[in-house]
PDB file of N, CA and C in Angstrom:
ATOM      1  N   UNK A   1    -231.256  49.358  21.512  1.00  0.00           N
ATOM      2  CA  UNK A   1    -232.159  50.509  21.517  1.00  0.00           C
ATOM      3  C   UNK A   1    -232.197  51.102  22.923  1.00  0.00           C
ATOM      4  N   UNK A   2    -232.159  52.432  23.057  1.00  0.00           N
ATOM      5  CA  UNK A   2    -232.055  52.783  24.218  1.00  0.00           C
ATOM      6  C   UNK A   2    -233.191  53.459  25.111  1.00  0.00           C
ATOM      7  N   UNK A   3    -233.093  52.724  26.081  1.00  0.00           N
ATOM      8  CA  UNK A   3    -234.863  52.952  26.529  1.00  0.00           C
ATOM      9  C   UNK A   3    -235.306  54.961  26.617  1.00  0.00           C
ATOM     10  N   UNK A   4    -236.665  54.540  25.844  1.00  0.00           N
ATOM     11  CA  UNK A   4    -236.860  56.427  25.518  1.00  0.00           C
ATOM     12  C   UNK A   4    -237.804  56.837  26.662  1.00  0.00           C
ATOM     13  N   UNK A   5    -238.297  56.356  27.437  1.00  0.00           N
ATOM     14  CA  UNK A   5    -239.051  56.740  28.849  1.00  0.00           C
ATOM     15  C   UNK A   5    -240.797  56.965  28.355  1.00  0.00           C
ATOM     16  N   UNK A   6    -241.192  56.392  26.755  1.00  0.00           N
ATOM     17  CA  UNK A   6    -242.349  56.878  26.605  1.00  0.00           C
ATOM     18  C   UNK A   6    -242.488  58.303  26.023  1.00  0.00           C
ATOM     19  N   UNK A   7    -243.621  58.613  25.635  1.00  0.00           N
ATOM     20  CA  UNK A   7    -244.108  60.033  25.102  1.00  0.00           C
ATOM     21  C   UNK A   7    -244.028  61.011  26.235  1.00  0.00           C
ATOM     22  N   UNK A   8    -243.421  61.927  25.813  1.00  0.00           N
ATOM     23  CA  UNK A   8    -243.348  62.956  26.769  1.00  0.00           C
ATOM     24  C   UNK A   8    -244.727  63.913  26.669  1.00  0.00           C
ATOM     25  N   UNK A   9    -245.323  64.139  25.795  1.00  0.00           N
ATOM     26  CA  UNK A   9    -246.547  64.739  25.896  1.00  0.00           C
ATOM     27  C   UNK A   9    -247.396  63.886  24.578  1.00  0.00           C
ATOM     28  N   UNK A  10    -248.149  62.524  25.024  1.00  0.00           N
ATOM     29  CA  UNK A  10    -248.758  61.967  24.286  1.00  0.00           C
ATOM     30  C   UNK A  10    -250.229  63.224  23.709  1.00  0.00           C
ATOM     31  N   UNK A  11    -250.437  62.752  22.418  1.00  0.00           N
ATOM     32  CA  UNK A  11    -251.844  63.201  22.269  1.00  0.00           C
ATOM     33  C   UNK A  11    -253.207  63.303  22.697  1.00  0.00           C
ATOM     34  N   UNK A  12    -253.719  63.129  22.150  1.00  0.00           N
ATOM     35  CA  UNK A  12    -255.466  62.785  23.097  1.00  0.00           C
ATOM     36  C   UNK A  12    -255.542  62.063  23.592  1.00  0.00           C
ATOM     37  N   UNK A  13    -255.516  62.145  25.045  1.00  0.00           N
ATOM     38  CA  UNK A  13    -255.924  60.995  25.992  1.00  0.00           C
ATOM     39  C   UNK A  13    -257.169  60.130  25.115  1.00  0.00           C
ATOM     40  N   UNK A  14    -257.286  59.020  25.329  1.00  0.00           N
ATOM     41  CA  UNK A  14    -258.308  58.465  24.992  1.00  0.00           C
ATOM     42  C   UNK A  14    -258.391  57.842  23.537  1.00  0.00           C
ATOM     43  N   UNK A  15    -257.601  58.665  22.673  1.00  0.00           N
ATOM     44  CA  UNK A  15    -257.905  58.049  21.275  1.00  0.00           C
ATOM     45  C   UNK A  15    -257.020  56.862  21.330  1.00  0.00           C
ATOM     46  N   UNK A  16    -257.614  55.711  20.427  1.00  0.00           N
ATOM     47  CA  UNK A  16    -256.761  54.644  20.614  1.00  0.00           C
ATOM     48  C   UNK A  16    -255.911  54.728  19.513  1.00  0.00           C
ATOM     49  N   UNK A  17    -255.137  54.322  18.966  1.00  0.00           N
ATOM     50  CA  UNK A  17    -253.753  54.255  17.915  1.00  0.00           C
ATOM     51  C   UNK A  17    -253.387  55.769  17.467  1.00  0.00           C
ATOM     52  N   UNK A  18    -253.162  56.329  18.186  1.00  0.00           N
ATOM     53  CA  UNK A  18    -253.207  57.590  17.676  1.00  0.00           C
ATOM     54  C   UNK A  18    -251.940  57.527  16.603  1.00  0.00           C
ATOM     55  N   UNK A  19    -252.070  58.639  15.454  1.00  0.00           N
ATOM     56  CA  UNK A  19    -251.333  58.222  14.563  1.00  0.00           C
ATOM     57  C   UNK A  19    -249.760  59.406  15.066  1.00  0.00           C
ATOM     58  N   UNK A  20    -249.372  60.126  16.220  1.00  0.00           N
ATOM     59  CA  UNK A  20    -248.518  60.245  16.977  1.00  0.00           C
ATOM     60  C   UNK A  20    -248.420  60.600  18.230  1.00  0.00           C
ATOM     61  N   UNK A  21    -248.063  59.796  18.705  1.00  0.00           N
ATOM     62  CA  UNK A  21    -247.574  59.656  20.217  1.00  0.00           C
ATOM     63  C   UNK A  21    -246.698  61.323  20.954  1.00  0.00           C
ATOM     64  N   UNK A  22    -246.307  62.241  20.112  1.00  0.00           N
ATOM     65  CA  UNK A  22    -245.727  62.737  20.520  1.00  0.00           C
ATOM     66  C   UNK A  22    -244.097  62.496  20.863  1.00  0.00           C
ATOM     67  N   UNK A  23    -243.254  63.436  21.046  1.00  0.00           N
ATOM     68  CA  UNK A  23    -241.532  63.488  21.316  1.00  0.00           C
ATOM     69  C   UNK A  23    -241.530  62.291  22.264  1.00  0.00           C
ATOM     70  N   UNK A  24    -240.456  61.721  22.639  1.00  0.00           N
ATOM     71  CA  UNK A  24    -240.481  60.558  23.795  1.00  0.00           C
ATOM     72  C   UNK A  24    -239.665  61.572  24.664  1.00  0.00           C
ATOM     73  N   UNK A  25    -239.973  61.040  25.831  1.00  0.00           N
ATOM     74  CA  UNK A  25    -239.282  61.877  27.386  1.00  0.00           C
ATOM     75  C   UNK A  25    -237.916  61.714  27.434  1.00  0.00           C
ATOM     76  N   UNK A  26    -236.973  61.166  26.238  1.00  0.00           N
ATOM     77  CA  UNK A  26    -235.673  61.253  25.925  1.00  0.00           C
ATOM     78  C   UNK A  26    -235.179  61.963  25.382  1.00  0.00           C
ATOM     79  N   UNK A  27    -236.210  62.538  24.351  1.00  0.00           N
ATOM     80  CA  UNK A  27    -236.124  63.619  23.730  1.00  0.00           C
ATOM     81  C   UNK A  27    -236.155  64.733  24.246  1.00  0.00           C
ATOM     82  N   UNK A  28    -237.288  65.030  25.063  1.00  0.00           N
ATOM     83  CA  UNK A  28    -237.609  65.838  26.273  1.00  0.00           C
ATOM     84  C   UNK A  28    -235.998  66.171  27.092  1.00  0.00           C
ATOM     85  N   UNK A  29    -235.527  65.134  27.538  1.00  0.00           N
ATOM     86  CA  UNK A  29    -234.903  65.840  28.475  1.00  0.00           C
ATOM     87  C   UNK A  29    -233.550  66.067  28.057  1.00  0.00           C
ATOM     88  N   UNK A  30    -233.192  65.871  26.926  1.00  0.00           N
ATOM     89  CA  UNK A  30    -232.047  65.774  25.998  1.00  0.00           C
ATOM     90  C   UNK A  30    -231.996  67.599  25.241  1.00  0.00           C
ATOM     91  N   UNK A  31    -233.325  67.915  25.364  1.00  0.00           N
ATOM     92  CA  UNK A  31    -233.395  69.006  24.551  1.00  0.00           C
ATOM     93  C   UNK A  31    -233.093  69.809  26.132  1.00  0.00           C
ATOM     94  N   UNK A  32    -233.573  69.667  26.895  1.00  0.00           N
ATOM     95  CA  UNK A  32    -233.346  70.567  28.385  1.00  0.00           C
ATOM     96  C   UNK A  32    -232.043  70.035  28.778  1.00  0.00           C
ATOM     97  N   UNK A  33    -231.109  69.256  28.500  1.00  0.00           N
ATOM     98  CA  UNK A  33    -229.518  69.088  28.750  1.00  0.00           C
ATOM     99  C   UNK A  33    -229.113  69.972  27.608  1.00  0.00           C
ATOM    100  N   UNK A  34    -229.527  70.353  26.590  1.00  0.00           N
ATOM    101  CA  UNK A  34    -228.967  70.759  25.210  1.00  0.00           C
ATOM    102  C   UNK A  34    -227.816  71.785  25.542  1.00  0.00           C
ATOM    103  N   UNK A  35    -228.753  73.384  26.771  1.00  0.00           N
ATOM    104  CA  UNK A  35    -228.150  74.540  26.645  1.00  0.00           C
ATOM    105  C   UNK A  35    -226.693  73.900  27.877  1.00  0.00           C
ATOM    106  N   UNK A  36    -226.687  73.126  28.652  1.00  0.00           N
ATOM    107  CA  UNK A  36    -225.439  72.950  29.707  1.00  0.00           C
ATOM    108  C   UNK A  36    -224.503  72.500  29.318  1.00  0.00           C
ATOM    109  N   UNK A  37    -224.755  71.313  28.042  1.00  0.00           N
ATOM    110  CA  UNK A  37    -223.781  70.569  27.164  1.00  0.00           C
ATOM    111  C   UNK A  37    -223.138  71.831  25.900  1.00  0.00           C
ATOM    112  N   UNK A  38    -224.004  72.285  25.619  1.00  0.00           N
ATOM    113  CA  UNK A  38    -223.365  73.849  24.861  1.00  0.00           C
ATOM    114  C   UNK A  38    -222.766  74.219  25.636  1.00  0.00           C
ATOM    115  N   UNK A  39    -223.308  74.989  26.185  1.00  0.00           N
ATOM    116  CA  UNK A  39    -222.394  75.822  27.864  1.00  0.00           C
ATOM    117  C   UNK A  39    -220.525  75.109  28.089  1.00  0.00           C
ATOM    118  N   UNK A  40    -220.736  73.980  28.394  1.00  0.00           N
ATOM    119  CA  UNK A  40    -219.708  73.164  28.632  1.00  0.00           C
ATOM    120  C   UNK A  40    -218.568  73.123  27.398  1.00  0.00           C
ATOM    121  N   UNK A  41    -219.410  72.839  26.291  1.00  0.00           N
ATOM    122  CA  UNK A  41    -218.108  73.081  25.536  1.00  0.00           C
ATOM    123  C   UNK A  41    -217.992  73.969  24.811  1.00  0.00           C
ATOM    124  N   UNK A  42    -218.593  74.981  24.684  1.00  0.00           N
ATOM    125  CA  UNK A  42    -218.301  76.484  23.905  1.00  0.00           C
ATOM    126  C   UNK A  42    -217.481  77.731  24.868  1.00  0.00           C
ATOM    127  N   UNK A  43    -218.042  77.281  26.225  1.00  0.00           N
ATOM    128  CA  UNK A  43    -217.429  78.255  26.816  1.00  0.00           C
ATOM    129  C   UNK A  43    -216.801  77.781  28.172  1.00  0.00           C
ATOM    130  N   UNK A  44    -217.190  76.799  28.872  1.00  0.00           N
ATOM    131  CA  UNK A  44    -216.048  75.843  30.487  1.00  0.00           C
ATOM    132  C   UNK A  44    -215.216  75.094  30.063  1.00  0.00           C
ATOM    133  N   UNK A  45    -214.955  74.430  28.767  1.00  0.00           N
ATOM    134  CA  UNK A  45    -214.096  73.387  28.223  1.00  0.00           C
ATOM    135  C   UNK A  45    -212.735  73.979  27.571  1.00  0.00           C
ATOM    136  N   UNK A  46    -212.951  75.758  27.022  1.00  0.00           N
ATOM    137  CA  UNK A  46    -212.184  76.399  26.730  1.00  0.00           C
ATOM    138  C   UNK A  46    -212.134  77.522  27.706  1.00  0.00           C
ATOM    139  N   UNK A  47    -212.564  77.541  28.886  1.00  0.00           N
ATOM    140  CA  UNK A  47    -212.272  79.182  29.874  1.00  0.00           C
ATOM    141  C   UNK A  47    -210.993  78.961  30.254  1.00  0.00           C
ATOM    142  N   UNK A  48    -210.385  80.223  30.130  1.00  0.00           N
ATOM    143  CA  UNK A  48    -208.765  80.438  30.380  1.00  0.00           C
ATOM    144  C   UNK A  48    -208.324  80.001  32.221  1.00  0.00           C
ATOM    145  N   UNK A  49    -209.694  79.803  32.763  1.00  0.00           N
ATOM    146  CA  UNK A  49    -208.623  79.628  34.515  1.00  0.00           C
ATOM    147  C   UNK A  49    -208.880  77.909  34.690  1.00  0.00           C
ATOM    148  N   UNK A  50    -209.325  76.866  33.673  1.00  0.00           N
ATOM    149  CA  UNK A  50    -209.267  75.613  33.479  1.00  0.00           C
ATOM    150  C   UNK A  50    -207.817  75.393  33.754  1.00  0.00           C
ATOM    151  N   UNK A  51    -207.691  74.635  34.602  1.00  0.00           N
ATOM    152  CA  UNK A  51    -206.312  73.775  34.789  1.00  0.00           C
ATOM    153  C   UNK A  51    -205.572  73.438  33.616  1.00  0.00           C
ATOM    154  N   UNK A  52    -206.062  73.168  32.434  1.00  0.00           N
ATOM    155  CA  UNK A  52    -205.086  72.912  31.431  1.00  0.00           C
ATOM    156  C   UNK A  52    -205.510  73.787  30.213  1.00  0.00           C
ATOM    157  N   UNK A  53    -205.563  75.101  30.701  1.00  0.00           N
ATOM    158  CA  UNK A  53    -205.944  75.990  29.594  1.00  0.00           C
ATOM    159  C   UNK A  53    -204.854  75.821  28.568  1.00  0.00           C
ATOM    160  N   UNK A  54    -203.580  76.100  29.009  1.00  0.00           N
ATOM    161  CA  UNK A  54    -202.956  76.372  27.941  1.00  0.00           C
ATOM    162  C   UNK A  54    -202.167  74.911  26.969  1.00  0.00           C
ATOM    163  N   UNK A  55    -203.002  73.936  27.487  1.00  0.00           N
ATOM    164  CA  UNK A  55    -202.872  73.122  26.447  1.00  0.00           C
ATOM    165  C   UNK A  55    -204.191  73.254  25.521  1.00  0.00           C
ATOM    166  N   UNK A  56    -205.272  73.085  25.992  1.00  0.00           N
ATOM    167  CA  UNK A  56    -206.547  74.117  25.757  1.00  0.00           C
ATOM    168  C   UNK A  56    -206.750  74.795  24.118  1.00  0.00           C
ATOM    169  N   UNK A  57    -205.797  75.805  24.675  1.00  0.00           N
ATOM    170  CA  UNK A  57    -205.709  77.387  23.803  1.00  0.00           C
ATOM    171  C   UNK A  57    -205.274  76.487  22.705  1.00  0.00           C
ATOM    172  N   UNK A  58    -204.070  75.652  22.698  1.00  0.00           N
ATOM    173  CA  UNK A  58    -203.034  75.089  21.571  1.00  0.00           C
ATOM    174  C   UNK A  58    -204.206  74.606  20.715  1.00  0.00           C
ATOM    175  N   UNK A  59    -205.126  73.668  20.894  1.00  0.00           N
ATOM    176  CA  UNK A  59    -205.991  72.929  20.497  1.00  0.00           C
ATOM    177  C   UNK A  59    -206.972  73.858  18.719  1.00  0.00           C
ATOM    178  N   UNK A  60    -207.278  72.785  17.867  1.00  0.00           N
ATOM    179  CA  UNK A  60    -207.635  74.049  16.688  1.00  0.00           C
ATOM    180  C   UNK A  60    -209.385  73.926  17.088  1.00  0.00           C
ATOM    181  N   UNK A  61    -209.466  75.112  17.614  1.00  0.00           N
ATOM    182  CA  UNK A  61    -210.937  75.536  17.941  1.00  0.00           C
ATOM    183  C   UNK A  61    -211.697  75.980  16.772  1.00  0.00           C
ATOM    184  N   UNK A  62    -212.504  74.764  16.297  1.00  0.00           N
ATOM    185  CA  UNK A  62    -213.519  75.444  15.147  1.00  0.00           C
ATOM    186  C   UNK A  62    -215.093  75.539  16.099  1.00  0.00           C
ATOM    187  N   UNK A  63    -215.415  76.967  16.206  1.00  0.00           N
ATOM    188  CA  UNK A  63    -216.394  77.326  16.756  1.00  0.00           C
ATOM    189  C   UNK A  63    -218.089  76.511  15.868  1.00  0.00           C
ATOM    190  N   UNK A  64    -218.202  75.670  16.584  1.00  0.00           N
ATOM    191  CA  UNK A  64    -219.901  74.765  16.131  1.00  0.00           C
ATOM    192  C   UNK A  64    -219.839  74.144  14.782  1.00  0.00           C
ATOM    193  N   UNK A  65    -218.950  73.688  14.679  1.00  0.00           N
ATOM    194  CA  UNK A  65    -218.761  72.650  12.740  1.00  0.00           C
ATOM    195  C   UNK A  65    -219.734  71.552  13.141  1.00  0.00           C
ATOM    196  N   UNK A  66    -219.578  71.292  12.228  1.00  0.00           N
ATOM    197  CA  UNK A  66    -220.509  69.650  12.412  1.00  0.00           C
ATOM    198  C   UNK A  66    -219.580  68.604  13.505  1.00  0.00           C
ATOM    199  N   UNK A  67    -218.564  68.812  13.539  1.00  0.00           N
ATOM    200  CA  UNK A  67    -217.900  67.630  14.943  1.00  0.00           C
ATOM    201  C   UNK A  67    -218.696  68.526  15.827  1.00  0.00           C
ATOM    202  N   UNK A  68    -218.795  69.481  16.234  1.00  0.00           N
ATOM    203  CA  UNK A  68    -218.700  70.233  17.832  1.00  0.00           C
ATOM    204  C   UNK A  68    -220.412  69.934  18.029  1.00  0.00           C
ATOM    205  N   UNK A  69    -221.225  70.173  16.882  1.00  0.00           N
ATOM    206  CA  UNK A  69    -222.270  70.151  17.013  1.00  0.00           C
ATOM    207  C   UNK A  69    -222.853  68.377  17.338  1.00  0.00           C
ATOM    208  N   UNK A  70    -221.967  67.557  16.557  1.00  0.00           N
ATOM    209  CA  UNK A  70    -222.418  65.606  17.042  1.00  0.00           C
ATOM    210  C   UNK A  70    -221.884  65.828  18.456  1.00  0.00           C
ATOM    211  N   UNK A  71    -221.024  66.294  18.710  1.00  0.00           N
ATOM    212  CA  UNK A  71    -220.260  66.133  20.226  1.00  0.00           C
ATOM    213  C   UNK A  71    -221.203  67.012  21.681  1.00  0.00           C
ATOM    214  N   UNK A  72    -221.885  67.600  20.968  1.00  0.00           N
ATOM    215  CA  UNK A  72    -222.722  68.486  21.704  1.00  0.00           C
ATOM    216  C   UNK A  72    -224.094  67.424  21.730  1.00  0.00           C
ATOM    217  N   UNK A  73    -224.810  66.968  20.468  1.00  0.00           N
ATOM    218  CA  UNK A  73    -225.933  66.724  20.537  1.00  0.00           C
ATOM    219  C   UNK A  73    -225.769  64.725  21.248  1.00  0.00           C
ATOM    220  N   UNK A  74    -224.799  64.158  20.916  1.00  0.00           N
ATOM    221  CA  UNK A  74    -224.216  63.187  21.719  1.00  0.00           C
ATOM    222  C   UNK A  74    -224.139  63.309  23.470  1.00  0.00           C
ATOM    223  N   UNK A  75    -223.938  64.414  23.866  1.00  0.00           N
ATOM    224  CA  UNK A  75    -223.602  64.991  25.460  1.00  0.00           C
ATOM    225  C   UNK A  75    -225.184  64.808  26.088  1.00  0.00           C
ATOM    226  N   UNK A  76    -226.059  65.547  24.867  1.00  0.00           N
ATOM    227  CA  UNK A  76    -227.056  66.030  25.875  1.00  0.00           C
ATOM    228  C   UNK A  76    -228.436  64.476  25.755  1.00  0.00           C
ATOM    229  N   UNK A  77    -227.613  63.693  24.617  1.00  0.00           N
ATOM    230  CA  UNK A  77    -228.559  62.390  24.735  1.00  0.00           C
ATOM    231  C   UNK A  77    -227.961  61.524  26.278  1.00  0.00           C
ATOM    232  N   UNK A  78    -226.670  61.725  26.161  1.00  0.00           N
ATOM    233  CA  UNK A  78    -226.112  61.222  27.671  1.00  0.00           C
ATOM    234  C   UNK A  78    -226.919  61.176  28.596  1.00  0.00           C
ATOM    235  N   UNK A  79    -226.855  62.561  28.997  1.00  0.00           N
ATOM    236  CA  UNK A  79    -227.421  63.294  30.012  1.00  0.00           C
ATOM    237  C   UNK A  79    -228.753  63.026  30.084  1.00  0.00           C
ATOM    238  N   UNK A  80    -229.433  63.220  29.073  1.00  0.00           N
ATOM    239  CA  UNK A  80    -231.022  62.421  28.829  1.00  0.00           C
ATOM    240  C   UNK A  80    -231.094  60.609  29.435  1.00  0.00           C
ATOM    241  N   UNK A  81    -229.770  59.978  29.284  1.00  0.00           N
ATOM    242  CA  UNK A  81    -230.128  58.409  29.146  1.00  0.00           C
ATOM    243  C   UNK A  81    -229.901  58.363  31.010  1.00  0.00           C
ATOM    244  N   UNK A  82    -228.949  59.388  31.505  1.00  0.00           N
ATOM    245  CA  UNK A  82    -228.520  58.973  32.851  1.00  0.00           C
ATOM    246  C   UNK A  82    -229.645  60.001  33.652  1.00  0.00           C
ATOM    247  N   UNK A  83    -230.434  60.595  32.782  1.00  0.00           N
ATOM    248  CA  UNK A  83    -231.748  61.327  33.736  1.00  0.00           C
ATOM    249  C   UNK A  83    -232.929  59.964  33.941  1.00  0.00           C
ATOM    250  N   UNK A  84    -232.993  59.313  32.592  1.00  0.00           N
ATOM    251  CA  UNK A  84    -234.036  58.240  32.295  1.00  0.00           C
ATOM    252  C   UNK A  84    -233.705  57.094  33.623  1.00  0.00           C
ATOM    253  N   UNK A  85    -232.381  56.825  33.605  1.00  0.00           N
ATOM    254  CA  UNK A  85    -231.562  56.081  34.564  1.00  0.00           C
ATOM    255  C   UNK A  85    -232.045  56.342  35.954  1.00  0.00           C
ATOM    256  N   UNK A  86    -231.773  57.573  36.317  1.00  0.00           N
ATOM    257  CA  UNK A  86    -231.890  57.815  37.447  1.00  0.00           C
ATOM    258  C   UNK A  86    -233.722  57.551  38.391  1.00  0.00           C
ATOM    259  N   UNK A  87    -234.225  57.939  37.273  1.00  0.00           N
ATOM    260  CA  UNK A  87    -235.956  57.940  37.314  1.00  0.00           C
ATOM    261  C   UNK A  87    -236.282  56.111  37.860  1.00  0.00           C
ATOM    262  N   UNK A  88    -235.497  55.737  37.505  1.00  0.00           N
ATOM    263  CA  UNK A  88    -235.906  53.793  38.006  1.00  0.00           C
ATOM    264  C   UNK A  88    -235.140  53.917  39.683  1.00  0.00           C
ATOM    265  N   UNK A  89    -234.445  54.373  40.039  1.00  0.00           N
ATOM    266  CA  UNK A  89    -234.654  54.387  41.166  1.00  0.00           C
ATOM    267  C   UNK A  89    -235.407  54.929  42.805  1.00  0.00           C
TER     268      UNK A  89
END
């Protein structure tokens, strides 16, 4: 299980068992990696002055299918686990 950093915006201070805690701060910061990990592969992973564009271009580009979209939403949990990461030091 991969550590989620806690509720990112818990509910009422004070109530005890609350029946939700709110998104966890993995979630949080996974959704704020979301638009760079898009960015990256919709439009820097395929820009024509990339060093290996024209192996690139060859490649069968299906614009956001369900692979591009796990490969996207996979990126920005990354990016979420090595933000969580970074926070312990």
């Amino acid at each position: 299980m991969n550590n989620t950093g806690g509720p990112a915006f818990p509910c009422h201070p004070g109530i005890e068992n609350p029946i939700y805690d709110g998104m966890t701060l993995r979630d949080y910061f996974a959704i704020k990696a979301l638009p760079i990990c898009y960015q990256f592969w919709m439009n820097d992973y395929y820009h024509p002055d990339s060093s290996d564009a024209d192996i690139r271009a060859e490649e069968d580009r299906s614009d956001f299918d369900n692979a591009m979209k796990q490969i996207i939403a996979e990126d920005a949990y990354d990016m979420a686990d090595a933000m969580l990461e970074a926070r312990k030091a």
